[in-house]
C-alpha atoms as a PDB file:
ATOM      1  CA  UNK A   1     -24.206  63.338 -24.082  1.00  0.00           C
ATOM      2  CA  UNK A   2     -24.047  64.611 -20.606  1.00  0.00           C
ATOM      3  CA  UNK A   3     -20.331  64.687 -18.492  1.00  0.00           C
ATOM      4  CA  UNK A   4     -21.145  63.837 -15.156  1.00  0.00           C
ATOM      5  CA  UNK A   5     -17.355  63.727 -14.427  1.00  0.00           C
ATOM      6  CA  UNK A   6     -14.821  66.304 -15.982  1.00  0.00           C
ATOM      7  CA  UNK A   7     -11.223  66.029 -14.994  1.00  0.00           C
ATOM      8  CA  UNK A   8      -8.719  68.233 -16.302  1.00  0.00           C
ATOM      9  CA  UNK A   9      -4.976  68.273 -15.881  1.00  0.00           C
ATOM     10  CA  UNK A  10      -5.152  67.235 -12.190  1.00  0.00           C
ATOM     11  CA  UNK A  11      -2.429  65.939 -10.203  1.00  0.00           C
ATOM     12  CA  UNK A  12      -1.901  64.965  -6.503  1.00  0.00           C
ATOM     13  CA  UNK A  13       0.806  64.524  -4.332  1.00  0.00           C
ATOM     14  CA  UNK A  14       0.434  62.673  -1.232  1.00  0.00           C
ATOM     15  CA  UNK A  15       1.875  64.878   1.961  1.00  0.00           C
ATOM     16  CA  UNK A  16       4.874  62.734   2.353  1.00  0.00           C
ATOM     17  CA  UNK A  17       5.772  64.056  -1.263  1.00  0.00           C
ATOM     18  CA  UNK A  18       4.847  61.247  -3.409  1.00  0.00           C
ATOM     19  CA  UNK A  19       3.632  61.709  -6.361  1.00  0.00           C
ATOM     20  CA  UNK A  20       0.246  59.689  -7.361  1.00  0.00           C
ATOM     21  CA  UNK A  21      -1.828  61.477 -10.250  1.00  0.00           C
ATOM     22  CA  UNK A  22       0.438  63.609 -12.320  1.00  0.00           C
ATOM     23  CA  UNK A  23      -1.749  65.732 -15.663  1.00  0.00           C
ATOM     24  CA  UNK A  24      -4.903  63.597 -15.384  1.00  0.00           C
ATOM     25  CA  UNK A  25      -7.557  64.111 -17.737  1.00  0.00           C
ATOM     26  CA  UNK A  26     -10.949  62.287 -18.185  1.00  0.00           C
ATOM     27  CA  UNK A  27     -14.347  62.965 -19.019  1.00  0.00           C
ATOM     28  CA  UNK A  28     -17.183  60.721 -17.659  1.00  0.00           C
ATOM     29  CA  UNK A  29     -20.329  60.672 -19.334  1.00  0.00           C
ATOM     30  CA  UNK A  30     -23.771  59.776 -18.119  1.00  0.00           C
ATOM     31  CA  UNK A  31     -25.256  56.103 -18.004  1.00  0.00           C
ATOM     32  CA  UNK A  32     -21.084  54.714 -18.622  1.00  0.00           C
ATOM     33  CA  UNK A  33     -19.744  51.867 -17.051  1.00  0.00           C
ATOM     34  CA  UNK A  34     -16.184  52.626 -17.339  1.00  0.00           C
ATOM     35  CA  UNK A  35     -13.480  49.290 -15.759  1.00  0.00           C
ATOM     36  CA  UNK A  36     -10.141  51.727 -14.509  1.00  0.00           C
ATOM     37  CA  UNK A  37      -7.459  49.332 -14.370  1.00  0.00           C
ATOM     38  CA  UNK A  38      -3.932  49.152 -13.427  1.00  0.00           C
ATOM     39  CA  UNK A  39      -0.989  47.526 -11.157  1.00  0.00           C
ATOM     40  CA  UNK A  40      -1.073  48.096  -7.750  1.00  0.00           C
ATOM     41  CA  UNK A  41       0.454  51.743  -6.859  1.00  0.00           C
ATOM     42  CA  UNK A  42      -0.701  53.388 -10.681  1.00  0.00           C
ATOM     43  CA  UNK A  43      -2.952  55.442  -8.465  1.00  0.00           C
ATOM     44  CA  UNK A  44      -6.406  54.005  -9.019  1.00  0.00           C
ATOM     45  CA  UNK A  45      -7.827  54.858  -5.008  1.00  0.00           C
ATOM     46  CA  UNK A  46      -5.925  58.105  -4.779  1.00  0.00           C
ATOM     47  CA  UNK A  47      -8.020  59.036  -8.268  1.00  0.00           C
ATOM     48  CA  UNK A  48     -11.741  57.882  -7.173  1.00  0.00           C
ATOM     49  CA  UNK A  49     -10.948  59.542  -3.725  1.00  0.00           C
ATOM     50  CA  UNK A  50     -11.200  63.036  -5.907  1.00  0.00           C
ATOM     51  CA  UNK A  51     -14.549  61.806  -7.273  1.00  0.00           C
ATOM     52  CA  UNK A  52     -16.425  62.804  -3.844  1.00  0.00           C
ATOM     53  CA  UNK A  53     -13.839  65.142  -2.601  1.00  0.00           C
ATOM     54  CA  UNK A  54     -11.930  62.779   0.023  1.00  0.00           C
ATOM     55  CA  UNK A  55      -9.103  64.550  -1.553  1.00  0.00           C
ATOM     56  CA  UNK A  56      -9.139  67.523  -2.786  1.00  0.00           C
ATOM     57  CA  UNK A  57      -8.419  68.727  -6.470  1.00  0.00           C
ATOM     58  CA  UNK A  58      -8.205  72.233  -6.260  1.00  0.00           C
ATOM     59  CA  UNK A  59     -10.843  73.068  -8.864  1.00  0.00           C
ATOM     60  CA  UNK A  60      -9.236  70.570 -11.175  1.00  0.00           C
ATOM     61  CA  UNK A  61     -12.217  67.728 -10.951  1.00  0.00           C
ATOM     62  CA  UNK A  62     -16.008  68.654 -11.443  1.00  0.00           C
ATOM     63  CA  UNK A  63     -19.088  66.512 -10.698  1.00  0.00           C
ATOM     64  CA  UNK A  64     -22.125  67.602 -12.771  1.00  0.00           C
ATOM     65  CA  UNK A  65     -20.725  70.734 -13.571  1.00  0.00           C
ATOM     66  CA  UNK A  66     -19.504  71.802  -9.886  1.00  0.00           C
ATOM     67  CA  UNK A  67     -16.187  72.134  -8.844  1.00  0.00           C
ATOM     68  CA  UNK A  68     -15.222  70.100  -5.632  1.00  0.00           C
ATOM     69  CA  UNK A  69     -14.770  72.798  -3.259  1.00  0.00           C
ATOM     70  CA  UNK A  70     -15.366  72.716   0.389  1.00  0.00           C
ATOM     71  CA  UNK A  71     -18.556  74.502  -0.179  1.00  0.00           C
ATOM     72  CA  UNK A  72     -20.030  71.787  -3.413  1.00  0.00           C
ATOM     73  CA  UNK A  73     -19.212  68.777  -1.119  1.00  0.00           C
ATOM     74  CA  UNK A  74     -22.189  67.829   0.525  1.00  0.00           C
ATOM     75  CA  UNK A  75     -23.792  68.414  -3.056  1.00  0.00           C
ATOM     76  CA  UNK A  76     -21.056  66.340  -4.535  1.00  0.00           C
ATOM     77  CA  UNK A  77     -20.875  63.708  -1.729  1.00  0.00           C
ATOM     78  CA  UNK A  78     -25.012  62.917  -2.014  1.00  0.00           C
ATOM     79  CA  UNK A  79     -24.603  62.187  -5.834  1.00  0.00           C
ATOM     80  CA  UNK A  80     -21.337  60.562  -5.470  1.00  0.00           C
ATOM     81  CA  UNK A  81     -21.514  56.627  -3.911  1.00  0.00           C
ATOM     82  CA  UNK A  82     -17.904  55.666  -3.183  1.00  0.00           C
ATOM     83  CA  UNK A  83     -17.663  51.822  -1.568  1.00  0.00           C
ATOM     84  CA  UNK A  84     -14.605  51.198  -0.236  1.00  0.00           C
ATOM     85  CA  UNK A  85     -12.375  48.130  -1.420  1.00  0.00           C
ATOM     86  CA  UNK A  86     -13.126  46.893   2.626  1.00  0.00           C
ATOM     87  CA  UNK A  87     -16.363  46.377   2.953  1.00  0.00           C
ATOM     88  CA  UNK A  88     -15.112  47.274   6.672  1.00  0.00           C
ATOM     89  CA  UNK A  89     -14.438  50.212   6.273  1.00  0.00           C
ATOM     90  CA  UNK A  90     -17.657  51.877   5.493  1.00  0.00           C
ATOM     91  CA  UNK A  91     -19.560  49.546   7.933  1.00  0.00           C
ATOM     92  CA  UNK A  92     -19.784  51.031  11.990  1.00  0.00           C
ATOM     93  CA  UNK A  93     -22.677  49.991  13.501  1.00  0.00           C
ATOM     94  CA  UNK A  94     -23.886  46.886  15.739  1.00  0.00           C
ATOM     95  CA  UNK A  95     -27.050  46.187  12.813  1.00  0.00           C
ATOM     96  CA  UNK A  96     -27.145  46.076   9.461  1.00  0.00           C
ATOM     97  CA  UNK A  97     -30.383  48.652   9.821  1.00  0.00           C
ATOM     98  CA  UNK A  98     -28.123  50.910  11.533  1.00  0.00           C
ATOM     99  CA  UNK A  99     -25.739  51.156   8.692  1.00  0.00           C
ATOM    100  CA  UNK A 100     -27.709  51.374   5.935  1.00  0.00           C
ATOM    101  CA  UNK A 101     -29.769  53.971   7.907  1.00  0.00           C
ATOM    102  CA  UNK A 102     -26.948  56.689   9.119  1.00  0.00           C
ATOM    103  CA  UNK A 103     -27.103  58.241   5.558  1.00  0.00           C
ATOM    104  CA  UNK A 104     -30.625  59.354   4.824  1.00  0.00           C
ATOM    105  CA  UNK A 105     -30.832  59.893   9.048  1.00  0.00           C
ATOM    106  CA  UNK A 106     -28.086  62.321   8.819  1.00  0.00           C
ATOM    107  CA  UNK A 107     -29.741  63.921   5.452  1.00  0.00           C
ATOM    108  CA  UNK A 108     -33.032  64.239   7.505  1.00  0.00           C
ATOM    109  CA  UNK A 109     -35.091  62.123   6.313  1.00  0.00           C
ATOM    110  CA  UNK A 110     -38.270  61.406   8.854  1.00  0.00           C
ATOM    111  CA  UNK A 111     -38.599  58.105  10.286  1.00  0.00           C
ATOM    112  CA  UNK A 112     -40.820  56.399   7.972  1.00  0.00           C
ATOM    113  CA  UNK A 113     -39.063  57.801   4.961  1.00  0.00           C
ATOM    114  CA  UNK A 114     -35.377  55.892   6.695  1.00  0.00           C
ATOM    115  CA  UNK A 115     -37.447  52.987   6.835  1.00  0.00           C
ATOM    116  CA  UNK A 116     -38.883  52.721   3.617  1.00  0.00           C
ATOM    117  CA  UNK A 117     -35.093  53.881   2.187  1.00  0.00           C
ATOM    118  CA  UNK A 118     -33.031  50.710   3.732  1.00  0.00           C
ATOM    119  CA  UNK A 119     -35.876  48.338   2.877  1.00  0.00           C
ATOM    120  CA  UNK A 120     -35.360  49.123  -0.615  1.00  0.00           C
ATOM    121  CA  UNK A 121     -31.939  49.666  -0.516  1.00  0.00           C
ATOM    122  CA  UNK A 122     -31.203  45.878   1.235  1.00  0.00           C
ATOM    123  CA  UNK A 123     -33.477  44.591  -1.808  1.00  0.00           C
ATOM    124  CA  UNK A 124     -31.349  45.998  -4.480  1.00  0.00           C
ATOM    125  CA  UNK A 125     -28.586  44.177  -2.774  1.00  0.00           C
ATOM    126  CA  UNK A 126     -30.331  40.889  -2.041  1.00  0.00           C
ATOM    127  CA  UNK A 127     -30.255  41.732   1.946  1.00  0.00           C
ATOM    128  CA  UNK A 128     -33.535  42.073   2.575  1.00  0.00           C
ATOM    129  CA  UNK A 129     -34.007  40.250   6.240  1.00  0.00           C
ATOM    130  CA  UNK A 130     -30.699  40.794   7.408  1.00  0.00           C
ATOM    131  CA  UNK A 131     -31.805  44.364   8.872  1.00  0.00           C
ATOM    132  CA  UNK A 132     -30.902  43.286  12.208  1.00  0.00           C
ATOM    133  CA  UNK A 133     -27.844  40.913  12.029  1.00  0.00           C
ATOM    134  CA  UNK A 134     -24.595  42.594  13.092  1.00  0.00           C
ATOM    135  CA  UNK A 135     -22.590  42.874   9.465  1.00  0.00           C
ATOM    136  CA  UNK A 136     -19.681  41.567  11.495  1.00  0.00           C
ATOM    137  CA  UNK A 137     -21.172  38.575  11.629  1.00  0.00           C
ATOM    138  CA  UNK A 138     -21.964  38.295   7.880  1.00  0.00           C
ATOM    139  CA  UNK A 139     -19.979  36.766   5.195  1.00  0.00           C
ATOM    140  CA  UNK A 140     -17.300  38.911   2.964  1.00  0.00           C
ATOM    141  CA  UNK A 141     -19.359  38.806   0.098  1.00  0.00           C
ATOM    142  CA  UNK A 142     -22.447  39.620   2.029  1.00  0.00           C
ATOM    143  CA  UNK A 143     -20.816  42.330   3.993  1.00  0.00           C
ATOM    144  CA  UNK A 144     -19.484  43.879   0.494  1.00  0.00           C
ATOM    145  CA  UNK A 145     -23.690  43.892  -0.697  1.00  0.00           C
ATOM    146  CA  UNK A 146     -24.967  45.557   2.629  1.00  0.00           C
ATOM    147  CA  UNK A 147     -21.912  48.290   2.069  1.00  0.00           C
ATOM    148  CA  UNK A 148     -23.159  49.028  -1.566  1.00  0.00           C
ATOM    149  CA  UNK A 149     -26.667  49.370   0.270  1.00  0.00           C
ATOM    150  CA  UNK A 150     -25.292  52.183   2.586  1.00  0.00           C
ATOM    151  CA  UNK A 151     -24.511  54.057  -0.836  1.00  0.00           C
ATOM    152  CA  UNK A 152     -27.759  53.419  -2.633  1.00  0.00           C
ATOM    153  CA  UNK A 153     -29.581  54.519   0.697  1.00  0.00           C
ATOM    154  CA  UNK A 154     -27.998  58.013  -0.731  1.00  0.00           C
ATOM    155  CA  UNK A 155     -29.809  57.967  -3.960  1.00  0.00           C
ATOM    156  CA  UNK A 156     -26.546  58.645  -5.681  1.00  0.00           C
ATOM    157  CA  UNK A 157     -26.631  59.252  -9.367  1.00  0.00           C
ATOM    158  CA  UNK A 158     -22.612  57.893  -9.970  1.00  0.00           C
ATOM    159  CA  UNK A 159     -21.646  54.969  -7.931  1.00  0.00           C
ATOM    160  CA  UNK A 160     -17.566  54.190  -7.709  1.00  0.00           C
ATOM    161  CA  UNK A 161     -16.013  51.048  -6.716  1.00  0.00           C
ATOM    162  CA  UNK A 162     -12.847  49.917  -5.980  1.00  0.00           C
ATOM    163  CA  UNK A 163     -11.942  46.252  -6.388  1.00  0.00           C
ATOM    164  CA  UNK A 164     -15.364  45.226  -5.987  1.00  0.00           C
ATOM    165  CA  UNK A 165     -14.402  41.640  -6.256  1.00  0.00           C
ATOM    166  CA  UNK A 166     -12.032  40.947  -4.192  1.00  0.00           C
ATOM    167  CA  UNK A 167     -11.708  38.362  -1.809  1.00  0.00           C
ATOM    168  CA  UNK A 168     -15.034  37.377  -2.961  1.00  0.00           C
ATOM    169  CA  UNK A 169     -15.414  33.261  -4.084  1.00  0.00           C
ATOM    170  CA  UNK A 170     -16.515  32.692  -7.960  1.00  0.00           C
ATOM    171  CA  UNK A 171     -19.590  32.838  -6.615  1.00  0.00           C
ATOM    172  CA  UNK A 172     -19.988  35.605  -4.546  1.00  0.00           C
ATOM    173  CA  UNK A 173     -17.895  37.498  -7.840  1.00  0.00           C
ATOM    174  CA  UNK A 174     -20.888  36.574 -10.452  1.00  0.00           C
ATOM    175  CA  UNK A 175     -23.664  37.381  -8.300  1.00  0.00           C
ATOM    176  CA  UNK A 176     -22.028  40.747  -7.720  1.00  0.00           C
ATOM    177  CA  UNK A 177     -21.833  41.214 -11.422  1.00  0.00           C
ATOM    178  CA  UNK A 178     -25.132  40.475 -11.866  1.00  0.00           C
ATOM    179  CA  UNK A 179     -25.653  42.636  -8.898  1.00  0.00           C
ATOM    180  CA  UNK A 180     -24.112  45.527 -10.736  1.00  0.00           C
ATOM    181  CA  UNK A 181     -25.685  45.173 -13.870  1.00  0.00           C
ATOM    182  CA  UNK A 182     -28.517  45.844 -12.511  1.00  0.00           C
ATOM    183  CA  UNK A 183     -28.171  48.894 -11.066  1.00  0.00           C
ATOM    184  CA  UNK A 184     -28.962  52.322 -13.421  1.00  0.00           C
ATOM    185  CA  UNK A 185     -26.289  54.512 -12.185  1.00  0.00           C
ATOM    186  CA  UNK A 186     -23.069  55.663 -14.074  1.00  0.00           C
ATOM    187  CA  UNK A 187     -20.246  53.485 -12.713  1.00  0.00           C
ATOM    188  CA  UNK A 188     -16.502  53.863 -12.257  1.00  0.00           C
ATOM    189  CA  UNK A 189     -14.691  50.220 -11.277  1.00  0.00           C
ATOM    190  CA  UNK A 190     -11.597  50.266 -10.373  1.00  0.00           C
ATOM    191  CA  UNK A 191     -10.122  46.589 -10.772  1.00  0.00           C
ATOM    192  CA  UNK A 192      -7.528  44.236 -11.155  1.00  0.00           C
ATOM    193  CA  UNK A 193     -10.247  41.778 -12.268  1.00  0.00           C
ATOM    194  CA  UNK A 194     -10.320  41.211 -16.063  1.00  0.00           C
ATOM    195  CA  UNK A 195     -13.069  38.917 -16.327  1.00  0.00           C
ATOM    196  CA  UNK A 196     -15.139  41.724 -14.008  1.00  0.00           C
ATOM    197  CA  UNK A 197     -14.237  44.296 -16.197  1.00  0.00           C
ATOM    198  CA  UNK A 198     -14.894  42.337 -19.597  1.00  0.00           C
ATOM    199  CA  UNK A 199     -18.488  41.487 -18.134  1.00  0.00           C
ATOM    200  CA  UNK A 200     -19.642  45.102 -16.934  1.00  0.00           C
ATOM    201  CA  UNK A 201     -17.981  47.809 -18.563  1.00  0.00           C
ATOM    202  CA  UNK A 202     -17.867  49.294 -21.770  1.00  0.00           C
ATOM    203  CA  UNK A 203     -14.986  51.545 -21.866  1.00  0.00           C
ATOM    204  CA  UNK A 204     -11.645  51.106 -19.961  1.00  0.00           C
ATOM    205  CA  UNK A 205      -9.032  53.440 -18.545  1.00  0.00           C
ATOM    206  CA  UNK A 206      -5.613  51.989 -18.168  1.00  0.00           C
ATOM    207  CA  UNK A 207      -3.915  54.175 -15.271  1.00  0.00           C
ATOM    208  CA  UNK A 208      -0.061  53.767 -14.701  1.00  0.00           C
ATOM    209  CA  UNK A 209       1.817  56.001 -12.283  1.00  0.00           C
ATOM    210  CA  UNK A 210      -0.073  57.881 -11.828  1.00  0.00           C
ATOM    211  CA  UNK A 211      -0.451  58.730 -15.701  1.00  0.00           C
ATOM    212  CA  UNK A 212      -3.495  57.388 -18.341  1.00  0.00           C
ATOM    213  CA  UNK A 213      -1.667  55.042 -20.714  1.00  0.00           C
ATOM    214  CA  UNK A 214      -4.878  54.284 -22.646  1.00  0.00           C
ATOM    215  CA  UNK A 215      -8.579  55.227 -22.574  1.00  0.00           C
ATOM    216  CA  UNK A 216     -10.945  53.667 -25.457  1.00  0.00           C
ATOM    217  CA  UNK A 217     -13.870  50.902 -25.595  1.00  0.00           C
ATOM    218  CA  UNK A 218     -13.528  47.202 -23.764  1.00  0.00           C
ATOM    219  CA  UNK A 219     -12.599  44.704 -27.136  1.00  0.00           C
ATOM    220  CA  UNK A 220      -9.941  47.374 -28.449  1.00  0.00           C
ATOM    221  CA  UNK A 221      -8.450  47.368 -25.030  1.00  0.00           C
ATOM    222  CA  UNK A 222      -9.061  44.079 -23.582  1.00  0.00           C
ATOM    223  CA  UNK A 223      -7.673  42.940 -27.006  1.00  0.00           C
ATOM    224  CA  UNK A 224      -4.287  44.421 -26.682  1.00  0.00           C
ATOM    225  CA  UNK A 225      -2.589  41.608 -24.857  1.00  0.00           C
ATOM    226  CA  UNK A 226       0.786  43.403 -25.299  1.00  0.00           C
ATOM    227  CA  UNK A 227      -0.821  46.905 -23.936  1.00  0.00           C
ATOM    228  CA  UNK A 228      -2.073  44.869 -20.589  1.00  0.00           C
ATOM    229  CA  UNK A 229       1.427  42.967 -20.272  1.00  0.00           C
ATOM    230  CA  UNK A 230       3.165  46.603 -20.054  1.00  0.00           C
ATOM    231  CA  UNK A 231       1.341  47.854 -17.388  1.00  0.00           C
ATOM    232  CA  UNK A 232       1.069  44.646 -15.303  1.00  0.00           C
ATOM    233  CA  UNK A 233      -2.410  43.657 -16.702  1.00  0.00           C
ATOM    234  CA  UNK A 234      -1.432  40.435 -18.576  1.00  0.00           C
ATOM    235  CA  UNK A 235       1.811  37.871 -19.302  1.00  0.00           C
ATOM    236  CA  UNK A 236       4.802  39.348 -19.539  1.00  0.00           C
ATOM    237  CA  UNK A 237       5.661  36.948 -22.524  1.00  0.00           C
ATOM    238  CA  UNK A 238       2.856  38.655 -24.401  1.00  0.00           C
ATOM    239  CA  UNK A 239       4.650  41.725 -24.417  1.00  0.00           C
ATOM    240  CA  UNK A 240       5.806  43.113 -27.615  1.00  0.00           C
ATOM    241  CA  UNK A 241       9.000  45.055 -27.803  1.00  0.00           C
END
């Protein structure tokens, strides 16, 4: 089994002095769909913003066998799809074209090759058509499926999301499960979504400040109503003391 992801011991303080990943330690291996879960503040974002070097780990994360370094990231970063929790965020341009275009422009790909990229990239996503509507203008849930087409423009090989569902409708939440299924990459999810999780991944990481509580496969964990209810997963009158 290959590790496309090996963390060891890492930890990360933010400049201000706050602590958010403290002796992290997690191995990632190819073709896994692994849910990360935990309450808001446990340090989910701060950990999948090592992933493509964001933030920097000193050596202490590697990406199919490189160490993020200043001079690995633009390896790292064009195997590495992070989408952002706001699908603004990561969408800039007046046309949906434009967006899903800037990455393989900016890796040099000729003009037919851009164009042949985002029309397969908007299909993936179910966008096809929309090339030159201004994403502004598009729904949240449709905005969220052109921003996961910016990534897969990249060819990435590991694709990481954070809260992927939210502020999407029950419908705009299944058809981006669906959505995800499909796609071959390894996946990291970082949610607070249970029934997301349950659906997609196989394994789950429970992260609490800034620590890993628990790391094993979905039932085990999903299972453990008392182990959810201590980290702020679950009822707190399903906790066991």
């Amino acid at each position: 089994m290959e590790e496309v992801i090996n963390i060891t011991d890492l930890s990360y303080s933010y400049p201000d002095g706050q602590k958010a990943l403290e002796g992290v330690s997690l191995k990632i291996i190819r073709g896994e769909t692994v849910g990360l879960l935990g309450p808001n503040g446990a340090g989910k974002s701060t950990l999948l913003l090592h992933f493509n070097g964001i933030l920097h780990s000193n050596g202490a994360v590697q990406v199919l066998g490189r160490a993020i370094k200043d001079n690995n990231l633009g390896f790292i970063r064009s195997k590495v799809g992070l989408v952002f929790q706001n699908p603004d965020d990561q969408l800039f341009s007046p046309t949906v074209f434009d967006d899903v275009a800037f990455g393989p422009l900016n890796m040099g790909c000729t003009k037919a090759e851009v164009l042949q990229t985002v029309q397969r990239a908007l299909e993936w996503v179910g966008m096809a058509g929309y090339e030159n509507r201004s994403p502004h203008h598009l729904s949240w849930g449709e905005r969220k499926r052109v921003a996961i087409a910016t990534v897969l423009a990249m060819s990435p090989e590991i694709l990481v999301l954070d809260e992927p569902s939210s502020n999407l409708d029950p419908r705009g939440k299944w058809a981006l499960i669906d959505l995800l299924k499909k796609l071959p990459q390894t996946k990291i999810i970082a949610s607070h979504d249970l029934e997301l999780v349950q659906d997609l991944c196989q394994r789950i990481v429970i992260l609490d400040r800034g620590r890993i509580v628990a790391d094993g496969n979905k039932a085990g964990i999903l299972s453990d109503t008392s182990l959810l209810a201590l980290h702020g997963l679950g009822r707190q009158d399903e906790l066991v003391i």
